[in-house]
C-alpha atoms as a PDB file:
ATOM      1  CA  UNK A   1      -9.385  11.015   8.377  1.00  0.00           C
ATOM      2  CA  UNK A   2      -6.768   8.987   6.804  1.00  0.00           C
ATOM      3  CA  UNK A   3      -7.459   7.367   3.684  1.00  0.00           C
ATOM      4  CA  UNK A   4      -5.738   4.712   1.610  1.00  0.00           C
ATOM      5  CA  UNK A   5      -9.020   3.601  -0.670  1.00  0.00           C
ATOM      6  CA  UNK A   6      -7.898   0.331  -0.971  1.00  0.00           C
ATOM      7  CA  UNK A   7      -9.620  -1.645  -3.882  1.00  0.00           C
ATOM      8  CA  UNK A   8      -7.569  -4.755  -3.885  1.00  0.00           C
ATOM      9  CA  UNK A   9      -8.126  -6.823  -0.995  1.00  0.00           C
ATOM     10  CA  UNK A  10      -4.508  -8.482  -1.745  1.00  0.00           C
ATOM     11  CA  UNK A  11      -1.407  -7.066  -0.056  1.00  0.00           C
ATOM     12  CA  UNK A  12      -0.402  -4.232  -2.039  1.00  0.00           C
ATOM     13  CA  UNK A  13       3.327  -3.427  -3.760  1.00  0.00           C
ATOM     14  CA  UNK A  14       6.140  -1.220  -5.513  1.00  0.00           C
ATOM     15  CA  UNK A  15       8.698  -2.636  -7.698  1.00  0.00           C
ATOM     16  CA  UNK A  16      11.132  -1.758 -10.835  1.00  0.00           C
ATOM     17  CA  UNK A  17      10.993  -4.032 -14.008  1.00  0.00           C
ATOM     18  CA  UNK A  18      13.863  -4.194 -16.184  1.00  0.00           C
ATOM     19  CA  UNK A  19      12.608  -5.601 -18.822  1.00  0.00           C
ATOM     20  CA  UNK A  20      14.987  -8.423 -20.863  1.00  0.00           C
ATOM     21  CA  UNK A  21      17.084  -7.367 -23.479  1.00  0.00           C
ATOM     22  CA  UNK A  22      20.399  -8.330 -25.430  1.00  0.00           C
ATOM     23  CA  UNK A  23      22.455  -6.106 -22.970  1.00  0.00           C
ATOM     24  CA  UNK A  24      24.402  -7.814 -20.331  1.00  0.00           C
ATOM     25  CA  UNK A  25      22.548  -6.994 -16.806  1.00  0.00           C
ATOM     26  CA  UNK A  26      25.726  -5.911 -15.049  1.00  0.00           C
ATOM     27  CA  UNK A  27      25.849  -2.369 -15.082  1.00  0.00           C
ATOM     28  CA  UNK A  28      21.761  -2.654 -14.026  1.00  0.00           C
ATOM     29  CA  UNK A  29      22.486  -4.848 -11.286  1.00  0.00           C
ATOM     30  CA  UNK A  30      25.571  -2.398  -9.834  1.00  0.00           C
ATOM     31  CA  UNK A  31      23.562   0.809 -10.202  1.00  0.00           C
ATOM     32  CA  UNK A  32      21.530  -0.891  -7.348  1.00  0.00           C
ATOM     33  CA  UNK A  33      24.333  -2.866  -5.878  1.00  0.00           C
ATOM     34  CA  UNK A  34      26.387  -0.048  -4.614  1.00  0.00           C
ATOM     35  CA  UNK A  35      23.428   1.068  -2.281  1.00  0.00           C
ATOM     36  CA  UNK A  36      22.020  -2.303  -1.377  1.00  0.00           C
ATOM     37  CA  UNK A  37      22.934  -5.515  -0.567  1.00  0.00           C
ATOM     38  CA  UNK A  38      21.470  -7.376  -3.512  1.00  0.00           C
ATOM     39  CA  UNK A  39      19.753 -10.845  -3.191  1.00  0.00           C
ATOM     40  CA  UNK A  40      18.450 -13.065  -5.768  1.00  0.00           C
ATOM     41  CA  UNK A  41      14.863 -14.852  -5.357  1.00  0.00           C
ATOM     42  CA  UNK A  42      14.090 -16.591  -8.292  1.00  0.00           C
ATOM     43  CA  UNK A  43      10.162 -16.227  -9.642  1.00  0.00           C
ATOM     44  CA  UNK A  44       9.384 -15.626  -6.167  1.00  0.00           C
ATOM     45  CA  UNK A  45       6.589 -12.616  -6.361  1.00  0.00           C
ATOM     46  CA  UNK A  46       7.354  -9.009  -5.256  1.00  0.00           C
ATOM     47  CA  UNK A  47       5.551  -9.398  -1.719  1.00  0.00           C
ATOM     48  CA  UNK A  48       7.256 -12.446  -1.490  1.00  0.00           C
ATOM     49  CA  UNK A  49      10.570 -11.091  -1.976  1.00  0.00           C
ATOM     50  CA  UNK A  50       9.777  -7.585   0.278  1.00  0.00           C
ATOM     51  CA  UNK A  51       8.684 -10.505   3.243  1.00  0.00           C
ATOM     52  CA  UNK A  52      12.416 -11.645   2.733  1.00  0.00           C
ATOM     53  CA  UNK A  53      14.561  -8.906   2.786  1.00  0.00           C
ATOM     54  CA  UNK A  54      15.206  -6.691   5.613  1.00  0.00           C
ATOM     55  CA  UNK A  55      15.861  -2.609   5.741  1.00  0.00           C
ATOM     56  CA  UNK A  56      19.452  -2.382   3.910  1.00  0.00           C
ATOM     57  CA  UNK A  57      18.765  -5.300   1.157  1.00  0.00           C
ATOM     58  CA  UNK A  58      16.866  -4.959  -2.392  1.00  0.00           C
ATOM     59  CA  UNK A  59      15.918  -8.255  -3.862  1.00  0.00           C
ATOM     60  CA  UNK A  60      15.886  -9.334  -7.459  1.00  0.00           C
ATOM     61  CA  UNK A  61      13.103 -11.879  -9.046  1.00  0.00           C
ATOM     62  CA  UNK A  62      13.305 -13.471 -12.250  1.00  0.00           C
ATOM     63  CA  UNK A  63       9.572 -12.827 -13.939  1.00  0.00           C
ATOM     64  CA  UNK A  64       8.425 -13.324 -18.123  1.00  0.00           C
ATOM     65  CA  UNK A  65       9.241  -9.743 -18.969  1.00  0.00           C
ATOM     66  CA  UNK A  66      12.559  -9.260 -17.134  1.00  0.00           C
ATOM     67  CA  UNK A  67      14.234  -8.729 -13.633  1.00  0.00           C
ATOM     68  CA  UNK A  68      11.869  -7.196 -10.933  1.00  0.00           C
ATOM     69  CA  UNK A  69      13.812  -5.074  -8.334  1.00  0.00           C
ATOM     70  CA  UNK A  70      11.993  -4.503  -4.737  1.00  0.00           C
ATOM     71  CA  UNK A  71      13.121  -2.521  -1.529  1.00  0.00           C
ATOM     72  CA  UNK A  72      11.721  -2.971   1.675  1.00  0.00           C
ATOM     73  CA  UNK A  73       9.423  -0.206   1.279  1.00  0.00           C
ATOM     74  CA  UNK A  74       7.796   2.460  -0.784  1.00  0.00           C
ATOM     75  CA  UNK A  75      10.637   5.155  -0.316  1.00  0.00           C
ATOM     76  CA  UNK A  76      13.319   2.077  -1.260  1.00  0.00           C
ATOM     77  CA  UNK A  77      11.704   1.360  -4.477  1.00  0.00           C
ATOM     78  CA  UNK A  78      11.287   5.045  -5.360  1.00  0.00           C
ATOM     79  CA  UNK A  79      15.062   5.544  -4.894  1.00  0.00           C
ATOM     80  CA  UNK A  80      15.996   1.996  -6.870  1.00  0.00           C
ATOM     81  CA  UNK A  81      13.934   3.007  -9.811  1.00  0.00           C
ATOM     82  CA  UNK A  82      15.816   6.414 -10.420  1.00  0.00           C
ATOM     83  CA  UNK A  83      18.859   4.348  -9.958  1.00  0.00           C
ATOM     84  CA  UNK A  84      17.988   1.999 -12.338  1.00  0.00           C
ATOM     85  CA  UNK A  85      16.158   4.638 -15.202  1.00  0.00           C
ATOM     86  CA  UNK A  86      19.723   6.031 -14.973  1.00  0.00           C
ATOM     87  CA  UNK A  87      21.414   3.204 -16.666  1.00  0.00           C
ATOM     88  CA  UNK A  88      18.145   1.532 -18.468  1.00  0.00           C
ATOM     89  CA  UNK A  89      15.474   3.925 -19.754  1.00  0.00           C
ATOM     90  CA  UNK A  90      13.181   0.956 -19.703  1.00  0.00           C
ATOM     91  CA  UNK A  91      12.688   0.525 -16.742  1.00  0.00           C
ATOM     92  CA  UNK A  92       9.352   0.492 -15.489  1.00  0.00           C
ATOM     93  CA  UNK A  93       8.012   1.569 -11.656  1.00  0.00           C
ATOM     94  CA  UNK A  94       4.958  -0.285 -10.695  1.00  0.00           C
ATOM     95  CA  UNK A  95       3.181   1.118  -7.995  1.00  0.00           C
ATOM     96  CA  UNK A  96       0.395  -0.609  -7.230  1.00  0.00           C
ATOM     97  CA  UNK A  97       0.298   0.918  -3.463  1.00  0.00           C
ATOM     98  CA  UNK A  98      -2.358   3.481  -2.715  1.00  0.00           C
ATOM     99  CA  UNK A  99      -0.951   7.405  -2.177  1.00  0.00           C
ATOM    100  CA  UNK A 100      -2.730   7.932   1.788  1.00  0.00           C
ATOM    101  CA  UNK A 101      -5.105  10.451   0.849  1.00  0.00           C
ATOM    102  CA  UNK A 102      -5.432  13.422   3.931  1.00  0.00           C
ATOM    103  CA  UNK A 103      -9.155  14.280   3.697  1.00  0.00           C
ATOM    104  CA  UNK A 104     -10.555  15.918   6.977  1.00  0.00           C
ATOM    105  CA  UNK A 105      -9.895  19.405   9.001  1.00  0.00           C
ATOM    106  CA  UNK A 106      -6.364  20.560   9.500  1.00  0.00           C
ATOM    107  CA  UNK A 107      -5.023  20.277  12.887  1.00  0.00           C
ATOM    108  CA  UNK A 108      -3.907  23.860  14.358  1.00  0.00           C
ATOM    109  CA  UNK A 109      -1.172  22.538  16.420  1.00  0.00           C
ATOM    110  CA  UNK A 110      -0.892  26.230  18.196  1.00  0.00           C
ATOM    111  CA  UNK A 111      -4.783  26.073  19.519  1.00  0.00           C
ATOM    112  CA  UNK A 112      -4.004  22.600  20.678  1.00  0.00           C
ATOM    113  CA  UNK A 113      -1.084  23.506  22.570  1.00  0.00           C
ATOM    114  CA  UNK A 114      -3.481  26.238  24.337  1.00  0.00           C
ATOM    115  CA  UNK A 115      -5.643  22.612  25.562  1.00  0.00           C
ATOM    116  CA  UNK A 116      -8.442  24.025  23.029  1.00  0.00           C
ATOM    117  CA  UNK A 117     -10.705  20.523  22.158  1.00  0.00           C
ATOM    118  CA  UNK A 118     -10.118  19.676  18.583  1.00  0.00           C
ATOM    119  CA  UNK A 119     -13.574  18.226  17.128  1.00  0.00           C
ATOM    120  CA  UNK A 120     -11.313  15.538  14.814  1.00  0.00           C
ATOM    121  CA  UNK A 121     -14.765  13.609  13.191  1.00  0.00           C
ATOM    122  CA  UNK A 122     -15.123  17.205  12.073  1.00  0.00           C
END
């Protein structure tokens, strides 16, 4: 059985914050920029920015604390927060996705391939 445990009925995110500070953003924004095609959003939320952009893009939103970078999926925002902890140690990944959780029998690929019948609700 697959498992996400989902506690928040809301549509579920990743993200970078960079927070504000008195350094100019440029070098930030670049780290990202020379992997992604960058597009700005305004205070539009992090959902509402990863509706928006397509495979290829990473969009930036304008929040209190400081710039919020999102990718198109989990594995994009993973890979724009190491960019960006490279040039601004304070940086922050939010992950407010749920790891999938594997809970149930593992599946012997080598007894299925022999047409054995795999009890999966096991």
């Amino acid at each position: 059985m697959i498992s996400n445990n989902v506690s928040n009925p809301r549509v579920n995110f990743t993200s970078t914050l960079v927070p504000y500070s008195n350094k100019p953003f440029t070098k930030i924004i670049d780290s990202v920029g020379d992997y992604f095609q960058l597009r700005g959003y305004g205070n539009l939320s992090a959902k509402g920015i990863r509706d928006e952009i397509h495979l290829g893009q990473a969009g930036i939103g304008l929040t209190d604390e400081g710039l919020l970078f999102v990718g198109k999926d989990r594995e994009a925002d993973v890979f724009i927060s190491r960019q960006l902890k490279k040039v601004e140690p304070d940086a922050k990944y939010v992950q407010d996705t749920p790891e999938t959780v594997f809970d149930g029998p593992v599946i012997d690929l080598e007894e299925l391939s022999k047409g054995t019948n795999l009890d999966l609700n096991a």
